[in-house]
Protein backbone atom coordinates (compact mmCIF):
# COMPACT_ATOMS: atom_id res chain seq x y z
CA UNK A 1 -49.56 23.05 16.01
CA UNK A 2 -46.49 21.97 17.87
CA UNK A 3 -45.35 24.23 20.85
CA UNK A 4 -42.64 26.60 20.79
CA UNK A 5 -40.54 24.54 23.04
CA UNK A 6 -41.14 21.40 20.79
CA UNK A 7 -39.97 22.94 17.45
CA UNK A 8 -36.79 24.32 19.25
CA UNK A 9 -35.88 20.83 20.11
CA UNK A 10 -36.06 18.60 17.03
CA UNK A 11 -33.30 18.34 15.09
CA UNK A 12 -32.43 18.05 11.67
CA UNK A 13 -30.89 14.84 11.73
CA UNK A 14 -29.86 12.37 13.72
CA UNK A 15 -27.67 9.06 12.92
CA UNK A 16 -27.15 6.48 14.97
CA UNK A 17 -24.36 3.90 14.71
CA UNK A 18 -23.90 0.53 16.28
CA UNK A 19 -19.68 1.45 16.24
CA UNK A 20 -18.94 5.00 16.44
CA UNK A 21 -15.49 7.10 17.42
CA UNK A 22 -16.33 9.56 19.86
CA UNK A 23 -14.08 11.31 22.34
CA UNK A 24 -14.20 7.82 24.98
CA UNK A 25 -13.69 5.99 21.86
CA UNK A 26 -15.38 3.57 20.29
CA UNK A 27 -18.80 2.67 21.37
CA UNK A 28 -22.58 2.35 20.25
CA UNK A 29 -23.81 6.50 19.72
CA UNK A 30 -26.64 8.50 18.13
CA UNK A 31 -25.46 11.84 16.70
CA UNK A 32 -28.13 14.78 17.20
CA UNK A 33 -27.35 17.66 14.19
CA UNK A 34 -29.41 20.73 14.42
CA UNK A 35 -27.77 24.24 12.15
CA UNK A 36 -24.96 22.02 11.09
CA UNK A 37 -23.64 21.23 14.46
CA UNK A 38 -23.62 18.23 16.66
CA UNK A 39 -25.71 19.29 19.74
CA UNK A 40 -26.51 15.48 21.29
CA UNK A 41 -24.24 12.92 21.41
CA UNK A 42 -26.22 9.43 23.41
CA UNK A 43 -26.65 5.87 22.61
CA UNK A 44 -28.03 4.24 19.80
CA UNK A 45 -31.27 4.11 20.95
CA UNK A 46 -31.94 7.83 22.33
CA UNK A 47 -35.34 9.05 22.49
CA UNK A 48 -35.04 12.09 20.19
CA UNK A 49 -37.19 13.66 17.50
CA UNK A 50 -35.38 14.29 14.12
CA UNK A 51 -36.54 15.69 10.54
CA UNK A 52 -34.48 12.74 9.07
CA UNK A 53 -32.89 9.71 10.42
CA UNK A 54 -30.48 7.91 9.25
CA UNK A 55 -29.28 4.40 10.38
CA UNK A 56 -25.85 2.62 9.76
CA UNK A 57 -25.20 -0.70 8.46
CA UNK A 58 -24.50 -3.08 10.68
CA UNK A 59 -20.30 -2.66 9.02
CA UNK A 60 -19.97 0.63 8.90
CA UNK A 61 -18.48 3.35 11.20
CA UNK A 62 -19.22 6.86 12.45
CA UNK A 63 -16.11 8.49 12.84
CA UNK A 64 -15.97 12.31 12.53
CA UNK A 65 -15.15 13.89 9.42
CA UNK A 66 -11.01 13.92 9.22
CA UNK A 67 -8.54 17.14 8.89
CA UNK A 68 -5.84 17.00 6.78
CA UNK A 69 -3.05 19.62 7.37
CA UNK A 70 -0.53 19.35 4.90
CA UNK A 71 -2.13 19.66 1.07
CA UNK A 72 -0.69 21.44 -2.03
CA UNK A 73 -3.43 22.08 -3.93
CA UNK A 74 -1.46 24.26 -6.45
CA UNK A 75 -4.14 26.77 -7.12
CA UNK A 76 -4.36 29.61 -8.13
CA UNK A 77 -0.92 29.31 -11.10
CA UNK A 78 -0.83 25.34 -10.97
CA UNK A 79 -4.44 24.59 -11.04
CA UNK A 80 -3.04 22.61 -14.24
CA UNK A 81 -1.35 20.43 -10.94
CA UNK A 82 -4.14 20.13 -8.83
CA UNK A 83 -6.53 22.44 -8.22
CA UNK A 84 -9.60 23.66 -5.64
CA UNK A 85 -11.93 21.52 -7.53
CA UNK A 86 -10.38 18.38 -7.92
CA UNK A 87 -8.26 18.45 -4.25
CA UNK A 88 -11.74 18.97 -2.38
CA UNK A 89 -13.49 16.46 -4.45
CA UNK A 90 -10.94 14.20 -3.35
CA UNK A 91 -10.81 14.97 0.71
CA UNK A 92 -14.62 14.12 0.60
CA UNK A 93 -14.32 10.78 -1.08
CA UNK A 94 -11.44 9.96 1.38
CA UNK A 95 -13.68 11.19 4.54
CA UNK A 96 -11.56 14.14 4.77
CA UNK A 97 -13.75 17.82 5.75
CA UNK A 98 -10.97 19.64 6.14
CA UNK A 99 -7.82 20.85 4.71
CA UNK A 100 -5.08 23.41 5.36
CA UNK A 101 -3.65 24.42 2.21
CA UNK A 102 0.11 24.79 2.00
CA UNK A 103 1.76 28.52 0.59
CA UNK A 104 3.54 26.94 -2.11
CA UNK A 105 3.15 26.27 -4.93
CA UNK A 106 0.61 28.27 -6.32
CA UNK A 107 1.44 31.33 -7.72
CA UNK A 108 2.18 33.69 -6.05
CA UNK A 109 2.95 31.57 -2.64
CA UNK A 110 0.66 32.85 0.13
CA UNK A 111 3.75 35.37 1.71
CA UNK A 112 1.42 38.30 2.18
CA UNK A 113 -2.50 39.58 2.08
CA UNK A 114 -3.07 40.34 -1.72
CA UNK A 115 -1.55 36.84 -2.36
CA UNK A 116 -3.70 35.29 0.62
CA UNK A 117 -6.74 36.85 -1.01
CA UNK A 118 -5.84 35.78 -4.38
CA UNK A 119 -5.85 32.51 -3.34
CA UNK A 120 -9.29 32.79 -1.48
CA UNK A 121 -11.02 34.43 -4.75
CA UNK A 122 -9.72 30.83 -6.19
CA UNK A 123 -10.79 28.80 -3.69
CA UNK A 124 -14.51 30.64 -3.43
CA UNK A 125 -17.26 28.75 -4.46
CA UNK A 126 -14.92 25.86 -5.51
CA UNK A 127 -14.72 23.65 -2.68
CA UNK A 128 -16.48 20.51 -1.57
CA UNK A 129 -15.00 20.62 2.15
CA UNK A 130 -13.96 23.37 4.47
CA UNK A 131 -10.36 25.01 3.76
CA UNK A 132 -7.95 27.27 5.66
CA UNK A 133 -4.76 28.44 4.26
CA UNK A 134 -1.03 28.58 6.01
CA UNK A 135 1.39 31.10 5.33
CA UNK A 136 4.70 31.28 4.13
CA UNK A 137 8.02 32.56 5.73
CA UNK A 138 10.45 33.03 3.18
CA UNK A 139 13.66 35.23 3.75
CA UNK A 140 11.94 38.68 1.97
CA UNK A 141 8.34 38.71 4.04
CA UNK A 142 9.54 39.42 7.55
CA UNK A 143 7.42 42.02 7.77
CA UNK A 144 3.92 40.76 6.35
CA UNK A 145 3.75 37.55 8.54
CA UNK A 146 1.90 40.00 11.01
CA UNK A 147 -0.84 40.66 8.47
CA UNK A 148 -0.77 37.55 7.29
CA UNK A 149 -1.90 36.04 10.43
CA UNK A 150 -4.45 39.18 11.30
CA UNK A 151 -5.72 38.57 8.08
CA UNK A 152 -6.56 34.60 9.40
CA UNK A 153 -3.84 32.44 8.39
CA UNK A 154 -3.51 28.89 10.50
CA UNK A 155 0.05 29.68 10.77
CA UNK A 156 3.52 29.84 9.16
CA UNK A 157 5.15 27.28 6.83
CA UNK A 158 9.15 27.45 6.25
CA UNK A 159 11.73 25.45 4.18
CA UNK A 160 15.22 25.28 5.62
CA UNK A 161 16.38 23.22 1.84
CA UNK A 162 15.02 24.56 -1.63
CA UNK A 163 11.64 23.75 -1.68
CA UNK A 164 11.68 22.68 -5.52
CA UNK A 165 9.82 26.52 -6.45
CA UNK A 166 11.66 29.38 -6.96
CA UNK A 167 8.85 31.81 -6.04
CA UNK A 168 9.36 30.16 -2.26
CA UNK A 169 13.36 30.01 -1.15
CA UNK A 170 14.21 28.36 2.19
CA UNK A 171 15.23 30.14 5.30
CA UNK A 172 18.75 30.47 6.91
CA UNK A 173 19.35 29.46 10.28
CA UNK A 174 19.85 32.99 11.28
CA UNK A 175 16.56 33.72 9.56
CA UNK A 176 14.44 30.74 10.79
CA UNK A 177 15.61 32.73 14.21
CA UNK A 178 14.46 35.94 13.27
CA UNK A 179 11.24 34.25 12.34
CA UNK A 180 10.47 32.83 15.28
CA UNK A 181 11.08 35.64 17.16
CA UNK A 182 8.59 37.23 15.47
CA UNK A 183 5.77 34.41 15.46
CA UNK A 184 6.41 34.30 19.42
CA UNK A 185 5.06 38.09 19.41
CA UNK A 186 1.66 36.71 18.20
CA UNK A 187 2.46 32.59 19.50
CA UNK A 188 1.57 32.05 15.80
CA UNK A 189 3.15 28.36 14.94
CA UNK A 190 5.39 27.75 12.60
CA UNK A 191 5.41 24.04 10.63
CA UNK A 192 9.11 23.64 8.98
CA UNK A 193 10.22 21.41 6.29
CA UNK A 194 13.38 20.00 8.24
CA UNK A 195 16.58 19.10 5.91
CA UNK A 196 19.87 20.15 6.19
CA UNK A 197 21.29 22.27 3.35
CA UNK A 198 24.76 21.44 4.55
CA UNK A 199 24.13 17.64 4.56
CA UNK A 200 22.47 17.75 1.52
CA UNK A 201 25.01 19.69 -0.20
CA UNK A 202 27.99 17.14 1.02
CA UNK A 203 25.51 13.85 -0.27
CA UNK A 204 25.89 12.57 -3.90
CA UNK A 205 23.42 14.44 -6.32
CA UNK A 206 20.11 12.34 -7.20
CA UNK A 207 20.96 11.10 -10.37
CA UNK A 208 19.13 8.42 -12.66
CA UNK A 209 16.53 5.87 -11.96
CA UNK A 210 18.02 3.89 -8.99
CA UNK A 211 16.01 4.13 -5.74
CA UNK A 212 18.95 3.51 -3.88
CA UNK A 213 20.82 6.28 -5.17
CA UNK A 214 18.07 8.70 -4.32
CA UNK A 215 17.97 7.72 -0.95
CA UNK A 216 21.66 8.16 -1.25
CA UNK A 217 21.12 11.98 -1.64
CA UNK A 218 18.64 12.83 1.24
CA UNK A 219 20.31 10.42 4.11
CA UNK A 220 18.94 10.27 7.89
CA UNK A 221 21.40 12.77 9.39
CA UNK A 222 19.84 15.39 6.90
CA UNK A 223 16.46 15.17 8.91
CA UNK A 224 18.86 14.88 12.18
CA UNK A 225 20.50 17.98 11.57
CA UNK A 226 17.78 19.83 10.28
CA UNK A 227 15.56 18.76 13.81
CA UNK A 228 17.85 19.46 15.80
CA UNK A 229 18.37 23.32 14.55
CA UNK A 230 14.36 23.69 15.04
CA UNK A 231 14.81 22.36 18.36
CA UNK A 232 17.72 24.45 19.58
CA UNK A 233 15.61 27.25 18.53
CA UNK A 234 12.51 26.67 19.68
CA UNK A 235 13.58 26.14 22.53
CA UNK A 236 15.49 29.57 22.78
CA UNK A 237 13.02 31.80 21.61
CA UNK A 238 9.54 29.98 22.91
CA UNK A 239 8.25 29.65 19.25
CA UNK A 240 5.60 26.95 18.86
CA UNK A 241 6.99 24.32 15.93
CA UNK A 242 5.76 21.89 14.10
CA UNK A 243 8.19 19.30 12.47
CA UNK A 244 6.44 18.28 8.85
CA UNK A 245 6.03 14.76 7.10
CA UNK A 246 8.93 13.48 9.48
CA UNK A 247 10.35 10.70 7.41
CA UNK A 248 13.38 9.18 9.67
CA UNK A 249 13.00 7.69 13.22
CA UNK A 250 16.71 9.25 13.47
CA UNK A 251 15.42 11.87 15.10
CA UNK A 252 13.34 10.70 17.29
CA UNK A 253 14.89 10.70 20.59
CA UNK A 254 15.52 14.80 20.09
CA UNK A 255 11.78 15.56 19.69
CA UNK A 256 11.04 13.20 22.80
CA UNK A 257 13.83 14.77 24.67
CA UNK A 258 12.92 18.32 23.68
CA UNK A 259 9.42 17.88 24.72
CA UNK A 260 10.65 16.58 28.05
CA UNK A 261 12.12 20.25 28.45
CA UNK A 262 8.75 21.88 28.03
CA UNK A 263 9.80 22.87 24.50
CA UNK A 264 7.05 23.50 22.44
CA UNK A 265 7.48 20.73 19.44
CA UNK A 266 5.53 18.29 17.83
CA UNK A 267 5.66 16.31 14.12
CA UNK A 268 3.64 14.74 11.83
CA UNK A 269 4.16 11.73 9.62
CA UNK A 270 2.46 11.13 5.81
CA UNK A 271 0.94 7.58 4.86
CA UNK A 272 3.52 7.21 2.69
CA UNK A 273 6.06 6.67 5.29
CA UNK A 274 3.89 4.05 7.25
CA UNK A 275 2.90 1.95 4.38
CA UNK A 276 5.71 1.91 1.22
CA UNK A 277 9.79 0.69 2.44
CA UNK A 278 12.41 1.61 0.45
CA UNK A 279 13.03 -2.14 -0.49
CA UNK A 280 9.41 -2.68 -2.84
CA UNK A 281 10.61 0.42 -5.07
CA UNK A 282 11.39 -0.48 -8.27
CA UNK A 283 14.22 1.27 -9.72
CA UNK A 284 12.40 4.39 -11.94
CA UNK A 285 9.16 4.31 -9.96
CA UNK A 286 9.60 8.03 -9.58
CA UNK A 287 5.68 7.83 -8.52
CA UNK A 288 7.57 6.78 -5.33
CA UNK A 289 9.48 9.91 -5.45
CA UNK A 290 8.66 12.36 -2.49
CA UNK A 291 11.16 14.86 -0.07
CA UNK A 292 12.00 13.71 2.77
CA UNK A 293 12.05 9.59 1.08
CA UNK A 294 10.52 7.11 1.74
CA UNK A 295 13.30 4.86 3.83
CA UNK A 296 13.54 0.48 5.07
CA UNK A 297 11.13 -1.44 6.49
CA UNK A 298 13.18 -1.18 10.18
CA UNK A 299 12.44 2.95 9.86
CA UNK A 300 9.16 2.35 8.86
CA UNK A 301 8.70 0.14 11.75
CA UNK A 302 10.30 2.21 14.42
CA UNK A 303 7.96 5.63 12.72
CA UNK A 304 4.61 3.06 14.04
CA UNK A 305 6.23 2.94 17.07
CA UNK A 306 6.62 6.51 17.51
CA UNK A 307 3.21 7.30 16.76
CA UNK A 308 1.82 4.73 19.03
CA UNK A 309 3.78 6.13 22.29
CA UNK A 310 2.90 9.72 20.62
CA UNK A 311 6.32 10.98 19.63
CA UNK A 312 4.90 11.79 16.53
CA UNK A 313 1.51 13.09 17.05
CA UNK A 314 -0.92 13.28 13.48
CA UNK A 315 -0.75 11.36 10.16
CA UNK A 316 -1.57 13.97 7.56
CA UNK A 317 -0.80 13.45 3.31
CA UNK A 318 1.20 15.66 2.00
CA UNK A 319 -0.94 15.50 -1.07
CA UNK A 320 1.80 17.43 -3.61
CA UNK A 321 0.53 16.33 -7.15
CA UNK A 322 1.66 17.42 -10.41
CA UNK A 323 1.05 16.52 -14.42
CA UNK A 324 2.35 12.92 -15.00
CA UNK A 325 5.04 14.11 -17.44
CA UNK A 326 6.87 15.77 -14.37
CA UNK A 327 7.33 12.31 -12.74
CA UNK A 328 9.72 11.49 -15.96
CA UNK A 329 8.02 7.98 -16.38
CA UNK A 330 9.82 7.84 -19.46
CA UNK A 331 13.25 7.57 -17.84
CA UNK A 332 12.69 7.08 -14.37
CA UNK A 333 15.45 9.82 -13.44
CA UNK A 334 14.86 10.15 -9.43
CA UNK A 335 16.98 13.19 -9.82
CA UNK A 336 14.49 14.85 -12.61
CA UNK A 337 11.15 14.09 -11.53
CA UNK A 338 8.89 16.36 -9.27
CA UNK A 339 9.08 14.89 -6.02
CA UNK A 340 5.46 14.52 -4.43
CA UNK A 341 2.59 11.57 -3.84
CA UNK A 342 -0.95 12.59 -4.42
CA UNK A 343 -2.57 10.30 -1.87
CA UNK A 344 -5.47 12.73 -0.11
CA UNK A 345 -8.24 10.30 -1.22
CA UNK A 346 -6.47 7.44 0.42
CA UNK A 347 -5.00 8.62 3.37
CA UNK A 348 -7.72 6.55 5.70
CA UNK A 349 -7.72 3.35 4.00
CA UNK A 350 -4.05 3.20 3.35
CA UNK A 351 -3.20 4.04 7.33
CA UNK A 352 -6.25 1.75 8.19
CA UNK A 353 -4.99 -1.01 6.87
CA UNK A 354 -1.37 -0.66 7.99
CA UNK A 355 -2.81 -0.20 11.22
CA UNK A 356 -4.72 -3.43 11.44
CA UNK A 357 -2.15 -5.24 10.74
CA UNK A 358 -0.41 -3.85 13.51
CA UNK A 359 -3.22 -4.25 15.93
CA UNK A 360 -3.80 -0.73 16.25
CA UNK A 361 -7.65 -0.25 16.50
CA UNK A 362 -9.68 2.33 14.74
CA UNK A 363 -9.90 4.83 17.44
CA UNK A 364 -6.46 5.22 17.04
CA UNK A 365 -6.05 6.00 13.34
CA UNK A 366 -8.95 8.49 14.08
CA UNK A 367 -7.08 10.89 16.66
CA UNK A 368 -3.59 10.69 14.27
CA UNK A 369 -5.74 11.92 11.80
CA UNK A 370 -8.69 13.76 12.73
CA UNK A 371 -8.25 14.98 16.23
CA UNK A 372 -4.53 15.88 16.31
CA UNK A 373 -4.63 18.00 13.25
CA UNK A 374 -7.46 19.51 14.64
CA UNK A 375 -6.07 20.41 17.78
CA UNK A 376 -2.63 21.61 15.60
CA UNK A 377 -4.49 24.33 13.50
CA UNK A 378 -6.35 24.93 16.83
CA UNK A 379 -10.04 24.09 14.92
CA UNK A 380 -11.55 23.38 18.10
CA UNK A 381 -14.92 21.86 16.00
CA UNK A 382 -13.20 19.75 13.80
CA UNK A 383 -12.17 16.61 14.10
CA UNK A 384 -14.07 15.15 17.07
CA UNK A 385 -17.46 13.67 17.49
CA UNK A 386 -18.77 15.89 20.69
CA UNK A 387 -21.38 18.28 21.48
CA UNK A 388 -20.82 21.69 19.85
CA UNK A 389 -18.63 20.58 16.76
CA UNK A 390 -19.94 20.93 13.52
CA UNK A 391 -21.14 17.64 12.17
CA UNK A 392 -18.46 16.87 9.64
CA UNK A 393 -19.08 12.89 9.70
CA UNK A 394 -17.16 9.80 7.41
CA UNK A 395 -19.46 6.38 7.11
CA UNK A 396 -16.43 4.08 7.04
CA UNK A 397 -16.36 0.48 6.23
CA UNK A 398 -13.49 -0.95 7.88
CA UNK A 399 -13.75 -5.30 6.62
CA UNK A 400 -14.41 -3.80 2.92
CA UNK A 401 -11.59 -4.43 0.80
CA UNK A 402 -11.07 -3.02 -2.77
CA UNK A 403 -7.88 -2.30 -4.96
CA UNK A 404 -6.51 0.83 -5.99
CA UNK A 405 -7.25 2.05 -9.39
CA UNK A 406 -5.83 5.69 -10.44
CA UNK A 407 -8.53 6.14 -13.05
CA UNK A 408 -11.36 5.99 -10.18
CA UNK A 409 -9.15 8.82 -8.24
CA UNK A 410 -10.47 12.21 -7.82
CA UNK A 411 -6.81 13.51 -8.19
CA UNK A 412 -6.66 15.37 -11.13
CA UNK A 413 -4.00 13.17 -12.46
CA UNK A 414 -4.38 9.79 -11.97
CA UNK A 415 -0.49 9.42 -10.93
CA UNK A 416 -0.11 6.95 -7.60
CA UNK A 417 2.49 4.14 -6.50
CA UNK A 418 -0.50 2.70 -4.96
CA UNK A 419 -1.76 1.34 -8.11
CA UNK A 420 -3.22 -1.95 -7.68
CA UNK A 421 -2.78 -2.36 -3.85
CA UNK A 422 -5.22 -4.12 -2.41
CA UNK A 423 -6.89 -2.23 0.72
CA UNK A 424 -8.87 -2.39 3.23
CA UNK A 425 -11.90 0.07 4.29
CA UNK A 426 -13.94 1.92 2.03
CA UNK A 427 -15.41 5.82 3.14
CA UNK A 428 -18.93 5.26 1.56
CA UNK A 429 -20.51 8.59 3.03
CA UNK A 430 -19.07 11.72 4.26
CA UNK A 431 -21.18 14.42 5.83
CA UNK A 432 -19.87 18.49 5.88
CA UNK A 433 -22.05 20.40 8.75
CA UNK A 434 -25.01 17.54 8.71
CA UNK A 435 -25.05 17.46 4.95
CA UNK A 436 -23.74 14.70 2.97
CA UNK A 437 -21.24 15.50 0.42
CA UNK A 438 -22.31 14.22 -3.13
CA UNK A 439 -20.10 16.50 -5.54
CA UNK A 440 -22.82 18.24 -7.30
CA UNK A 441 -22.72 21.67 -5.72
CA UNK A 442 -19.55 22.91 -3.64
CA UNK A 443 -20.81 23.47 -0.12
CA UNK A 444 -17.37 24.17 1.61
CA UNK A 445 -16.24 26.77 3.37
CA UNK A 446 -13.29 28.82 3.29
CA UNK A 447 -11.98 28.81 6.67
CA UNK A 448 -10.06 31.48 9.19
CA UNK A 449 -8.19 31.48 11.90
CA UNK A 450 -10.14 34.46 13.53
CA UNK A 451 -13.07 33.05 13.15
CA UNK A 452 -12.58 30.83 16.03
């Protein structure tokens, strides 16, 4: 019979990679898993006893599992949108292990405990990869954002425009003040959707199925105006922001500035910005429809360049689906159709091969969109391939190349400007606490911000 001190040391699993992303990069690595968690990280050769071993082909890559911070999964009161199900089904197939699930727009929005805890009883047993939930500021729930975050909320999520729901209306300036003067009482952070109701207001209405003219109605100096309130306030009351899906490089040099204070900023970009330009949208290609817009080829451009010298810090969807009718594909009215791009299975290959293109190396891609997100919702074993994180793992093939085809998509809908677009890497495995994912039995968990 083995000794006590030899059954205490095998471990469940261990994979070993010729490529793998750990925290010095990319190198050669064998991954120890024991009770779901990583608890040796070596080289590929390691001398270590495991139940089951499992090898890599010589083109695939061990990166850990990514975290996605931004998804509308729509349930419970949209479900018909998205859904627990289908949005978790989809993470996992894109190497995603973790999402955040936005307030809105599920109904209700999660603006207080009952609603938090409705949306939990809709999530349980559902869900194929771990989820946490953010809360909602909205002008009316001053007083339950304290609860909300006791109760384990990842944070606060505010609109300063109408959000496109009724159940969630946008802030005021004097409000988004009061807010954060609140959060700072509990440094809870608050992620803002950053457009300018004035400039808005003063821009012609999005009418009919011109891109141009839609990009008309939500200019630059919308997202300018909008940053620089957060700023301004952040910086006066201490709050910790988070600028989200940051579409123009406008303003840029505020958010670089700002942090050069000490203020206590940072944004995120979607993979919508970094792959589609403004000039391939056909005029009623409302799949192409999203708030903030997609913008030119120079803006998309200058939003790599702000990610590479860390400006912008994470890549994260924005996965906001909805039923295909709501897109208006049968008149291609910009100013009708839902604006949202389901992308949450794509995210990696779609910024992958951007990136390549680029010259920006794997490694890099990984922290935009595993480690920084991480680090954002504060999930301190998520996102990173190091002793003591849970062993949420992606088998990536980065040289495969495949095409796009919404029918294959775990979205619920299969509704995607991507259609057809040739890409390149394909997630073949992905692993949630040393198990591999296979979308027979949900084996996420539902996630809390006081259980770290």
């Amino acid at each position: 019979m083995p000794s006590r001190t030899h059954r205490k040391t095998r471990l469940d699993l261990v994979v070993r990679a010729t490529r793998g992303i750990g925290a010095d990069g990319e190198r050669p690595m064998s991954v120890g898993v024991r009770d779901g968690r990583i608890v040796t990280v070596g080289a590929v050769d390691a001398d270590v006893e495991a139940d089951r071993e499992v090898t890599l082909g010589a083109d695939e890559v061990l990166l850990p599992g990514l975290v996605d911070t931004h998804v509308h999964v729509n349930d419970p009161g949209r479900a018909h949108w998205e859904g627990f199900d289908s949005a978790t089904r989809a993470a996992a197939a894109g190497g995603v292990t973790t999402i955040i699930d936005m307030p809105l727009n599920s109904i209700p929005p999660t603006i207080d405990v009952p609603a938090l805890e409705s949306k939990r009883a809709a999530a349980r047993g559902r869900v194929h990869v771990d989820v946490g939930f953010w809360g909602g500021a909205v002008p009316a729930n001053l007083a339950h954002l304290r609860p909300l975050y006791d109760a384990g909320v990842f944070g606060f999520k505010a609109f300063l425009v109408d959000s496109g729901v009724e159940e969630f209306p946008a802030l005021t300036t004097a409000q988004l003040a009061t807010t954060m003067k609140a959060l700072t009482e509990v440094d809870a952070l608050l992620v803002v959707h950053a457009e300018d109701p004035g400039v808005l207001a003063s821009s012609p209405a999005a009418h009919g199925d011109r891109y141009r003219d839609f990009l008309a109605s939500r200019p630059p100096s919308s997202e300018r105006a909008a940053v620089q309130t957060v700023l301004g306030l952040a910086e006066q009351t201490g709050v910790r922001a988070h600028v989200v899906h940051l579409s123009s490089v406008a303003s840029l040099p505020a958010l670089s500035d700002a942090r050069g204070r000490g203020v206590r900023v940072s944004a995120e970009t979607c993979p919508h910005y970094l792959v589609l330009a403004a000039e391939e949208i056909a005029d009623g290609d409302t799949s192409s429809k999203c708030c903030p817009p997609i913008r030119d080829q120079a803006n998309q451009d200058a939003l790599w360049r702000g990610l590479r010298d860390g400006t912008i810090s994470s890549v994260v969807s924005d996965h906001s689906p909805c039923p295909a009718d709501l897109k208006c594909p049968d008149t291609g009215d910009f100013g009708a159709a839902w604006g949202g791009i389901a992308s949450l299975q794509l995210g990696l290959p779609l910024v992958w091969t951007a990136a390549r293109d680029r010259g920006v190396d794997l490694a890099e891609v990984v922290r935009w969109m595993a480690t920084e997100p991480a680090g954002l919702a504060g999930l301190a074993g998520k996102g990173r391939i190091v002793e003591g994180a849970d062993a949420d793992l992606c088998v990536f093939a980065p040289e495969e190349t495949w095409a796009v085809d919404a029918r294959s998509l775990h979205h619920r809908h299969p509704v995607t400007p991507y259609e057809g677009r040739n890409l390149r890497g394909v997630v073949r495995e992905t692993w949630l606490r040393g198990e591999q994912v296979t979308g027979r039995r949900p084996g996420g968990r539902l996630l809390s911000r006081t259980d770290r």
